[in-house]
C-alpha atoms as a PDB file:
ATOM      1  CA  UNK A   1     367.357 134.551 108.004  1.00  0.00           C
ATOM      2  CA  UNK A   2     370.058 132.277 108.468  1.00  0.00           C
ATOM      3  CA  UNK A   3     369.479 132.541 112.604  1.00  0.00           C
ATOM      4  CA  UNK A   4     366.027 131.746 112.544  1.00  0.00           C
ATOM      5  CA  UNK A   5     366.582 128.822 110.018  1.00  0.00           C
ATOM      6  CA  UNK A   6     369.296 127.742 112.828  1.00  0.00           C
ATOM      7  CA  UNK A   7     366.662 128.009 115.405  1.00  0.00           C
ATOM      8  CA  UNK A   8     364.115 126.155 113.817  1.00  0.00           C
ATOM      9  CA  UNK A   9     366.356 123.261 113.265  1.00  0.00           C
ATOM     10  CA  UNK A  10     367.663 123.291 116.780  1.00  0.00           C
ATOM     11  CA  UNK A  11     364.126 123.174 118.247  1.00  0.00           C
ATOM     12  CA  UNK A  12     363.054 120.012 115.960  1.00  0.00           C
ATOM     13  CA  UNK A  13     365.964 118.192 117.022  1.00  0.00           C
ATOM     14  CA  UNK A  14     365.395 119.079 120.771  1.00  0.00           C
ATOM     15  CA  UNK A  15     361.820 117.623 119.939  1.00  0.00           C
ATOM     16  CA  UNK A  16     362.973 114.556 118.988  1.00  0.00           C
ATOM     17  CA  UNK A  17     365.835 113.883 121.467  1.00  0.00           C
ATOM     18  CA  UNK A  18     362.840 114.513 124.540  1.00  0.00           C
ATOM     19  CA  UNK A  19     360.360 111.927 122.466  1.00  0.00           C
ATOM     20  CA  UNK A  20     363.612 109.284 122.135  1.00  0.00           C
ATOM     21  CA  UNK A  21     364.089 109.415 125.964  1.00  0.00           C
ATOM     22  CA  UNK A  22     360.405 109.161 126.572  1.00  0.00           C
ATOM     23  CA  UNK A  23     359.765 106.040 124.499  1.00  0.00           C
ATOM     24  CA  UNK A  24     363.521 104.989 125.486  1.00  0.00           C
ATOM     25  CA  UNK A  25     361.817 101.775 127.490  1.00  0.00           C
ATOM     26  CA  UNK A  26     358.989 100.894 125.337  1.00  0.00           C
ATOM     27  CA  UNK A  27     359.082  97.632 123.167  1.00  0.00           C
ATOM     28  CA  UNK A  28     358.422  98.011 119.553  1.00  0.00           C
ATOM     29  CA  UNK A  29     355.520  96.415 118.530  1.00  0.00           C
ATOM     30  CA  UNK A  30     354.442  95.781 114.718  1.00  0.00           C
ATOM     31  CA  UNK A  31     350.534  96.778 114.274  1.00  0.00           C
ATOM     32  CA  UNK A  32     348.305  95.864 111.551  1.00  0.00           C
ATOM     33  CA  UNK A  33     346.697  92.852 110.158  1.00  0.00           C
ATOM     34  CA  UNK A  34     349.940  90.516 109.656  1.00  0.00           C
ATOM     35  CA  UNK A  35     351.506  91.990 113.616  1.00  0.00           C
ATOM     36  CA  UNK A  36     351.734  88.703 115.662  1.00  0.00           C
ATOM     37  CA  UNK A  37     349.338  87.654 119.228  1.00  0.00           C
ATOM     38  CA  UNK A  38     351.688  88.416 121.770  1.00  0.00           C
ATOM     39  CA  UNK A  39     351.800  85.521 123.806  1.00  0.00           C
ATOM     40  CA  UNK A  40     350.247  86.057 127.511  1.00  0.00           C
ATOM     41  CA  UNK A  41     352.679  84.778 130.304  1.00  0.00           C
ATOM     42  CA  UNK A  42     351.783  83.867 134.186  1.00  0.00           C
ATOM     43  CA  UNK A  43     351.616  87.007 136.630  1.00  0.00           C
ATOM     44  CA  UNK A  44     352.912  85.230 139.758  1.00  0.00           C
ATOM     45  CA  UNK A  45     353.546  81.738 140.706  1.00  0.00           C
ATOM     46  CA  UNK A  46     350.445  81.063 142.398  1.00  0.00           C
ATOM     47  CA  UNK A  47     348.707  77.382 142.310  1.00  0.00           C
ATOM     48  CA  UNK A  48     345.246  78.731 141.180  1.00  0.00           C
ATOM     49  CA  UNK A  49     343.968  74.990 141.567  1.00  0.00           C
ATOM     50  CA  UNK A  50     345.161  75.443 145.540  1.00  0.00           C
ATOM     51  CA  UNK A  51     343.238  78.530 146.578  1.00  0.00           C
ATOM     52  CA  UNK A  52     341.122  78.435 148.996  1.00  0.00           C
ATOM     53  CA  UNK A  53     339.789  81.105 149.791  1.00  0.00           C
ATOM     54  CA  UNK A  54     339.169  84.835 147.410  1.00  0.00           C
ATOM     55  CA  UNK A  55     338.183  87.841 148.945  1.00  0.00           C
ATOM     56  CA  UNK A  56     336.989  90.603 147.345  1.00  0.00           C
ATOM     57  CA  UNK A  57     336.006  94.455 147.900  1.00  0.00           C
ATOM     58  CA  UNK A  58     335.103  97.160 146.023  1.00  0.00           C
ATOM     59  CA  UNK A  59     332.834 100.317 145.722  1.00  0.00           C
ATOM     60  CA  UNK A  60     331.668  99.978 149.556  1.00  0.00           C
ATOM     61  CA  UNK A  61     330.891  96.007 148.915  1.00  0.00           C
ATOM     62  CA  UNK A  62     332.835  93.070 149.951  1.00  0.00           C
ATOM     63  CA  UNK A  63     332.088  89.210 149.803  1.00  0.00           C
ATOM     64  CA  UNK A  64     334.696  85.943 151.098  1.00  0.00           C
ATOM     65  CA  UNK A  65     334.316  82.845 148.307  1.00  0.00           C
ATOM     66  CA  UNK A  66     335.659  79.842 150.734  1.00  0.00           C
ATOM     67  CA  UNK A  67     336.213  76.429 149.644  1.00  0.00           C
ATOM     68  CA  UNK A  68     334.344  74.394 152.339  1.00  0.00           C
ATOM     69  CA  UNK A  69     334.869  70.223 151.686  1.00  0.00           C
ATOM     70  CA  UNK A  70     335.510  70.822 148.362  1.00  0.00           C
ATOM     71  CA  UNK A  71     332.424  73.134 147.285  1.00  0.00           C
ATOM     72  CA  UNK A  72     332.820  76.970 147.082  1.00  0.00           C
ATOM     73  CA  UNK A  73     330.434  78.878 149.565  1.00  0.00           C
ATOM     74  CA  UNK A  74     330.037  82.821 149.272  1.00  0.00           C
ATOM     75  CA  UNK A  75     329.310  84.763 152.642  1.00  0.00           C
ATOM     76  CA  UNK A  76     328.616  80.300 153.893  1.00  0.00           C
ATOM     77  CA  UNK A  77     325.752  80.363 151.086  1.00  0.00           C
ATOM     78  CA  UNK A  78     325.743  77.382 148.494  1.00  0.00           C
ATOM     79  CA  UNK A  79     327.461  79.204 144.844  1.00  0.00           C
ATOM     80  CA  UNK A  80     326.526  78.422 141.738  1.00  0.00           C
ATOM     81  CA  UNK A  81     328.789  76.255 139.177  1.00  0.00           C
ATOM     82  CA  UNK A  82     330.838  79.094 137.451  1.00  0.00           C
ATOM     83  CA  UNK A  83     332.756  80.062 140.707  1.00  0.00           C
ATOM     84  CA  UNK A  84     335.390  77.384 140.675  1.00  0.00           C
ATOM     85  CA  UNK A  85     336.471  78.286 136.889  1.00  0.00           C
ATOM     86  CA  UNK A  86     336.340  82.506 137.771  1.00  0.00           C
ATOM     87  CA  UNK A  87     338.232  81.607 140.675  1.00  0.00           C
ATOM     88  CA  UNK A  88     341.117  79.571 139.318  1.00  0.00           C
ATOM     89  CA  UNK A  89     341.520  82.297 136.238  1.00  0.00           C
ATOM     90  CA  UNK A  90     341.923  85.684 137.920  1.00  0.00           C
ATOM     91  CA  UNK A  91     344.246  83.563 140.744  1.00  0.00           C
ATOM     92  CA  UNK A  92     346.070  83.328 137.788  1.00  0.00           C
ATOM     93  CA  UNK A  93     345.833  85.633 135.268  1.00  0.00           C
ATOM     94  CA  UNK A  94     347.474  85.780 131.785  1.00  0.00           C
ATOM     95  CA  UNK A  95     349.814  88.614 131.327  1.00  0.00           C
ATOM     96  CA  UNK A  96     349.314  90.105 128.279  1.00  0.00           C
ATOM     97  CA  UNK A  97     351.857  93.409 128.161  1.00  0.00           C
ATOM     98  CA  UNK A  98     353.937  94.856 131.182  1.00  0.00           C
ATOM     99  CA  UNK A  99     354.379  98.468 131.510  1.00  0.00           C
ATOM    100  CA  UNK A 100     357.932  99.875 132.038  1.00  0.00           C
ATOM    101  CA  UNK A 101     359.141 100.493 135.935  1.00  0.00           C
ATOM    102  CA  UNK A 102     359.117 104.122 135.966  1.00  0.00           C
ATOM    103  CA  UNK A 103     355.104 104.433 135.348  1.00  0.00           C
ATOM    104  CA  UNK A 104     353.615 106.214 138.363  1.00  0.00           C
ATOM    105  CA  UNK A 105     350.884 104.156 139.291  1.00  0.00           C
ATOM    106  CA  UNK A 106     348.407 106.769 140.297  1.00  0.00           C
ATOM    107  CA  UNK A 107     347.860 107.580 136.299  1.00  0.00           C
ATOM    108  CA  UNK A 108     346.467 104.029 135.618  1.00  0.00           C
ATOM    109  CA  UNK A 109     343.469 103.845 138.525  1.00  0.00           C
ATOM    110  CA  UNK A 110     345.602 102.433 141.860  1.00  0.00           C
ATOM    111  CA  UNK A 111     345.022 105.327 143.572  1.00  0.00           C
ATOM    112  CA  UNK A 112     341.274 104.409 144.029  1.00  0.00           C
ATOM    113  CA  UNK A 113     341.473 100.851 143.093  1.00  0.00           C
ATOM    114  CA  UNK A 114     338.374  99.569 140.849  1.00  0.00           C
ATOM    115  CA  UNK A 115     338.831  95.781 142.862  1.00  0.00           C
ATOM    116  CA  UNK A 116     341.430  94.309 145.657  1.00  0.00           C
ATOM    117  CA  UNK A 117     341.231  90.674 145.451  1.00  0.00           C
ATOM    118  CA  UNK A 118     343.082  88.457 148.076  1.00  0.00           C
ATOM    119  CA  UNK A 119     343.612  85.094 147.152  1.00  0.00           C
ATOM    120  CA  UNK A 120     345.060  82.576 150.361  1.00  0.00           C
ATOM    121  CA  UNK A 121     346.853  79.405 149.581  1.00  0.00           C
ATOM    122  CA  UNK A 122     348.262  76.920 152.572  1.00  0.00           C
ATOM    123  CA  UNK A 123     347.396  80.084 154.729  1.00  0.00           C
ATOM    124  CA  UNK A 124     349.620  82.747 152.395  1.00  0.00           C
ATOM    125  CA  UNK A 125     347.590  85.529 150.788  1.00  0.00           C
ATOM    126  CA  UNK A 126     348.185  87.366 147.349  1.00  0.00           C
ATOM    127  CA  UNK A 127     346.373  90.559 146.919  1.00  0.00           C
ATOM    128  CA  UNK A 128     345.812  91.856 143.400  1.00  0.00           C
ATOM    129  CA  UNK A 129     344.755  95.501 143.213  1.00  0.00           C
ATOM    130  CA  UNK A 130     342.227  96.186 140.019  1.00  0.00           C
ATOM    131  CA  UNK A 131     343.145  99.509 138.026  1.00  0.00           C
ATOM    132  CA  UNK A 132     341.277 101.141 135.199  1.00  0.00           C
ATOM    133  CA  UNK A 133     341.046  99.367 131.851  1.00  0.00           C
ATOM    134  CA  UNK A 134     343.682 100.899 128.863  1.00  0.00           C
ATOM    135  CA  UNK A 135     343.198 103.219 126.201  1.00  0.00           C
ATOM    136  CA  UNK A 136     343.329 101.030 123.742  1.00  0.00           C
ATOM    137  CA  UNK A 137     341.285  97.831 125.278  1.00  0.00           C
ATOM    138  CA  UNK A 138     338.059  98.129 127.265  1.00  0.00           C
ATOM    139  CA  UNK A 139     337.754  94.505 128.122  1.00  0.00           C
ATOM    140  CA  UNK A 140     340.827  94.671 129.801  1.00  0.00           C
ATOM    141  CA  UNK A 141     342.493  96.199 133.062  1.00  0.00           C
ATOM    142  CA  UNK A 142     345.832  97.256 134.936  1.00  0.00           C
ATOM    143  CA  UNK A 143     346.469  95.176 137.300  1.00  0.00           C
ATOM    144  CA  UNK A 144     349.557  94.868 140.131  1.00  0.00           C
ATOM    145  CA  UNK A 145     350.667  93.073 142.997  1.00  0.00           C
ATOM    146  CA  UNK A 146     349.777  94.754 146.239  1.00  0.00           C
ATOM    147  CA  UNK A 147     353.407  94.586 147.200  1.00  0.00           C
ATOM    148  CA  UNK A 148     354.394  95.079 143.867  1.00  0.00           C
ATOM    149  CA  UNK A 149     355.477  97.876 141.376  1.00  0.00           C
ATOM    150  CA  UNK A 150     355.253  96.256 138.316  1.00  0.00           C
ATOM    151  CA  UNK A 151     351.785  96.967 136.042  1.00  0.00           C
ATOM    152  CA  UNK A 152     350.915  94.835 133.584  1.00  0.00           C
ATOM    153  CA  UNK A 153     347.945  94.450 131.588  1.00  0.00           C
ATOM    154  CA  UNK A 154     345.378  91.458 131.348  1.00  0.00           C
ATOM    155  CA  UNK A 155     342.108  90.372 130.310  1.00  0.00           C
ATOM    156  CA  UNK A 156     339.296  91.851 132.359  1.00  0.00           C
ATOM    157  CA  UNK A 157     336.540  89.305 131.689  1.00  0.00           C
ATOM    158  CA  UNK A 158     336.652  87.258 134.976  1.00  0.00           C
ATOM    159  CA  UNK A 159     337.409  90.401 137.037  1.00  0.00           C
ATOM    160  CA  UNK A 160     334.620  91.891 135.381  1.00  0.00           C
ATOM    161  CA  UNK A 161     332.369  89.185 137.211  1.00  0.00           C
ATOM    162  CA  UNK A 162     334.081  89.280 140.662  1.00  0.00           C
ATOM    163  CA  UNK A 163     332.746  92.782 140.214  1.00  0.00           C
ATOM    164  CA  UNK A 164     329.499  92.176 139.719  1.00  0.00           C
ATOM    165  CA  UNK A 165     329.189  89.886 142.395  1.00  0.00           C
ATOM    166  CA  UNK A 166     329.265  92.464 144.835  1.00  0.00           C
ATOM    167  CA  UNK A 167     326.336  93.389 143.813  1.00  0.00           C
ATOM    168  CA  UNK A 168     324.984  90.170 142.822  1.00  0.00           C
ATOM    169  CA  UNK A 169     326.176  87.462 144.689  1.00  0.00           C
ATOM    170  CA  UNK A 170     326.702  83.994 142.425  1.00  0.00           C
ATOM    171  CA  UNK A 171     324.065  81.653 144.853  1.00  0.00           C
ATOM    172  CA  UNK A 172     323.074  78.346 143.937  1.00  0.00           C
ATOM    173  CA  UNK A 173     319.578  78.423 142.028  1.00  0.00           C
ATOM    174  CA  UNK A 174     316.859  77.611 144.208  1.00  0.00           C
ATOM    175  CA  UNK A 175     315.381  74.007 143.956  1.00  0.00           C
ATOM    176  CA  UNK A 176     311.919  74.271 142.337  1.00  0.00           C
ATOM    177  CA  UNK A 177     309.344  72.401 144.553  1.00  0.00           C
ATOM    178  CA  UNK A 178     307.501  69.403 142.540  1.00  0.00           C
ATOM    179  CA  UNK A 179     304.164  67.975 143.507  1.00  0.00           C
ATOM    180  CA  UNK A 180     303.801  64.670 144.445  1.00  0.00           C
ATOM    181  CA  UNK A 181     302.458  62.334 141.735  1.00  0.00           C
ATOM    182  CA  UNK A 182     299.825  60.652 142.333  1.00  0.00           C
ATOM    183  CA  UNK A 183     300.270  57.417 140.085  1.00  0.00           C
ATOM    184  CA  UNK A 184     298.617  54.769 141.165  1.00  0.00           C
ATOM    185  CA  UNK A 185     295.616  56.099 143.319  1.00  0.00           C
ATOM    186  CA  UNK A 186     292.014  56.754 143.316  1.00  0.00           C
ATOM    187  CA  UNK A 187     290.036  59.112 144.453  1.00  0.00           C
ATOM    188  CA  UNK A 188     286.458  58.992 144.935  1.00  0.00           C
ATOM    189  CA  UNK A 189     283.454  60.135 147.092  1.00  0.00           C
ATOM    190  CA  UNK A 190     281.699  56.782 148.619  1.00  0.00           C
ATOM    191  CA  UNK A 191     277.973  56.078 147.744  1.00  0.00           C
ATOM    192  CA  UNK A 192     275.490  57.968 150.071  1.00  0.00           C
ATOM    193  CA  UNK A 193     273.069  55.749 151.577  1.00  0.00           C
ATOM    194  CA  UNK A 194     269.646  57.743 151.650  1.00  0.00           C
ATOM    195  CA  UNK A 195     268.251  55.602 153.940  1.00  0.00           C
ATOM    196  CA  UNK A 196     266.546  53.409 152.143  1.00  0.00           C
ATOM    197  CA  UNK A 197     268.109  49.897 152.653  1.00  0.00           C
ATOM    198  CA  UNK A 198     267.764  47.593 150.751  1.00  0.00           C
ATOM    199  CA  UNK A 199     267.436  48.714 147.143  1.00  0.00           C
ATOM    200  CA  UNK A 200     266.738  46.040 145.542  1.00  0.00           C
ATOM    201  CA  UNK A 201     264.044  46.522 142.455  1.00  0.00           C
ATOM    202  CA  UNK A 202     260.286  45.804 143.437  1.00  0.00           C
ATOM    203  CA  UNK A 203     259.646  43.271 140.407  1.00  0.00           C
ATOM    204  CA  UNK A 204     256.883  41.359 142.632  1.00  0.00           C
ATOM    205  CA  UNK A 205     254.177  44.192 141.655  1.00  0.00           C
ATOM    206  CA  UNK A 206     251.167  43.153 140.579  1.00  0.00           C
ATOM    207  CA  UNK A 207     250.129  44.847 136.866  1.00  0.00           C
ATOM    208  CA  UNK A 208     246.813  44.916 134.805  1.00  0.00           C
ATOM    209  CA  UNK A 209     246.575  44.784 131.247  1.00  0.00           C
ATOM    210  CA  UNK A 210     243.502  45.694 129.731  1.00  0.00           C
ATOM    211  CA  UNK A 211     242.323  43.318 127.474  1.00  0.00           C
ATOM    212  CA  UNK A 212     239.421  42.800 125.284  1.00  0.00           C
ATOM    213  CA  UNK A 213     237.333  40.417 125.941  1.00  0.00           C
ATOM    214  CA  UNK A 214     237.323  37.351 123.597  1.00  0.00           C
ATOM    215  CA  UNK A 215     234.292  35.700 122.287  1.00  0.00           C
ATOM    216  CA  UNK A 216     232.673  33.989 119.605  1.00  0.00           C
ATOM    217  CA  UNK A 217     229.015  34.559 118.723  1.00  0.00           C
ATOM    218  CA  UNK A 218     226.403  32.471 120.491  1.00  0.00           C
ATOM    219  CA  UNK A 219     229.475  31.358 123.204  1.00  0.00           C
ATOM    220  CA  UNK A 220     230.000  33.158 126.821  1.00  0.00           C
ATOM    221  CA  UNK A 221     232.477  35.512 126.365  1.00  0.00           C
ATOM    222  CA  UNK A 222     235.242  34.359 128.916  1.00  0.00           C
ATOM    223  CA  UNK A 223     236.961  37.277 130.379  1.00  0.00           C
ATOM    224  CA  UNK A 224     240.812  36.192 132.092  1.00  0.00           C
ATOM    225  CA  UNK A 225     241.681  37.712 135.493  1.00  0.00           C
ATOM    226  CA  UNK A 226     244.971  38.921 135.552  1.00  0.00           C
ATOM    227  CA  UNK A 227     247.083  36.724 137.606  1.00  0.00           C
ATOM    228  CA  UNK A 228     250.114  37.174 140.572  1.00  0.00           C
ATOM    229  CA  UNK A 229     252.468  34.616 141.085  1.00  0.00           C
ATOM    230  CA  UNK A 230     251.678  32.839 144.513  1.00  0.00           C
ATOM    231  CA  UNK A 231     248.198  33.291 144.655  1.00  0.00           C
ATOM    232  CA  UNK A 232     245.887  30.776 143.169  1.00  0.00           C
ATOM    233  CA  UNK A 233     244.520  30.776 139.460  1.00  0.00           C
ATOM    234  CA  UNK A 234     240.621  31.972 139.831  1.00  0.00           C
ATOM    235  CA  UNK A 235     238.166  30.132 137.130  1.00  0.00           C
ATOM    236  CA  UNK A 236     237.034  32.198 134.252  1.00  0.00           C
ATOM    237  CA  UNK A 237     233.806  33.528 135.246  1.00  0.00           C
ATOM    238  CA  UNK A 238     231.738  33.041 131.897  1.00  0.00           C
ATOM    239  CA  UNK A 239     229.294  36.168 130.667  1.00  0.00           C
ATOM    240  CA  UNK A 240     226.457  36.043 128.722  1.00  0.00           C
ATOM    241  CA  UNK A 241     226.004  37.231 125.119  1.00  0.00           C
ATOM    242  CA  UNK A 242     223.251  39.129 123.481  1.00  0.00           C
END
């Protein structure tokens, strides 16, 4: 009883003497509501404000971002405005944890990288190879110098969109075509002329009234001719009465 107590006891403490050297080069790190932000730190001294040029590949895709008299270009198409900010944070990325030396790389995505990114500065290139994201964080990846051993951990937002421009490349919207205003002008179709010349109203026609005849009994009834100007007045021509 004794022996088996003995063995129990040894094989717990074996247990915890193989954990201790596993975790021997891990940093402790207080978890809960009150732990502290770890504070992210620079990857690599790189001048993300000096790159000039980002190329990226990935999943059979590849595009070149080039900085061409001061205004990025992808594949020598006109980009849109968020390049220049995406650029100059994944040049630089914030470290936010680095994994100890020993980790095999292969276990956290490098052997089939998710992104290689090459930045060039003054005609030097850093490559950054993209790994899988952690355990723990979704939004963010592994990441390591191509000629580096070192993993560390950062935010995978921006990556995140150099990856979807290979499938999506970030052109400049198209300029939408405006018509021409037409302030100012008139438009009209010009009178027809029917052939008729001069259309000037006929007010020289000649027009009858019928009137009564006026009389007074035992008098000649005197009947007036209806008159057209230019011609000569005719004299009443006098009728008898009954």
């Amino acid at each position: 009883m004794n022996r088996r107590m003995t063995l129990i006891l040894f094989l717990i403490f074996a247990a915890m003497v193989i954990l201790a050297y596993s975790l021997r080069n891990e940093t402790g790190k207080q978890v809960g509501p009150n732990a502290p932000t770890p504070t992210p730190g620079p990857m690599w001294a790189l001048d993300a404000k000096a790159v000039s040029k980002v190329e990226v590949s990935g999943a059979g895709n590849a595009y070149t971002l080039a900085l061409v008299d001061g205004k990025w270009q992808v594949d020598n198409q006109p980009t849109n405005d968020e390049v220049a900010g995406v650029v100059e944070r994944t040049a630089s990325p914030s470290v936010q944890r680095t994994l100890p030396a020993d980790r095999d790389a292969k276990n956290y995505g490098f052997a089939s990288p998710t992104l290689t990114v090459t930045f060039t500065v003054s005609e030097t290139a850093y490559t950054l190879i993209v790994g899988d994201p952690p355990v723990t964080s979704e939004s963010d990846r592994y990441v390591m110098a191509k000629d580096g051993t070192t993993i560390h951990i950062v935010s995978g937002f921006d990556l995140g969109q150099l990856k979807d421009w290979l499938t999506t490349p970030p052109l400049a919207p198209t300029p939408t075509a405006t018509a021409p205003s037409t302030t100012g002008s008139t438009t009209g179709t010009p009178a027809v002329d029917a052939g008729l010349g001069d259309t000037t109203a006929l007010t020289d026609t000649l027009s009858l009234t019928d009137t009564a005849p006026i009389g007074l009994p035992g008098m000649a009834t005197v009947v007036a001719l209806p008159t057209s100007p230019g011609l000569p007045t005719e004299p009443a021509i006098p009728t008898a009465t009954e």
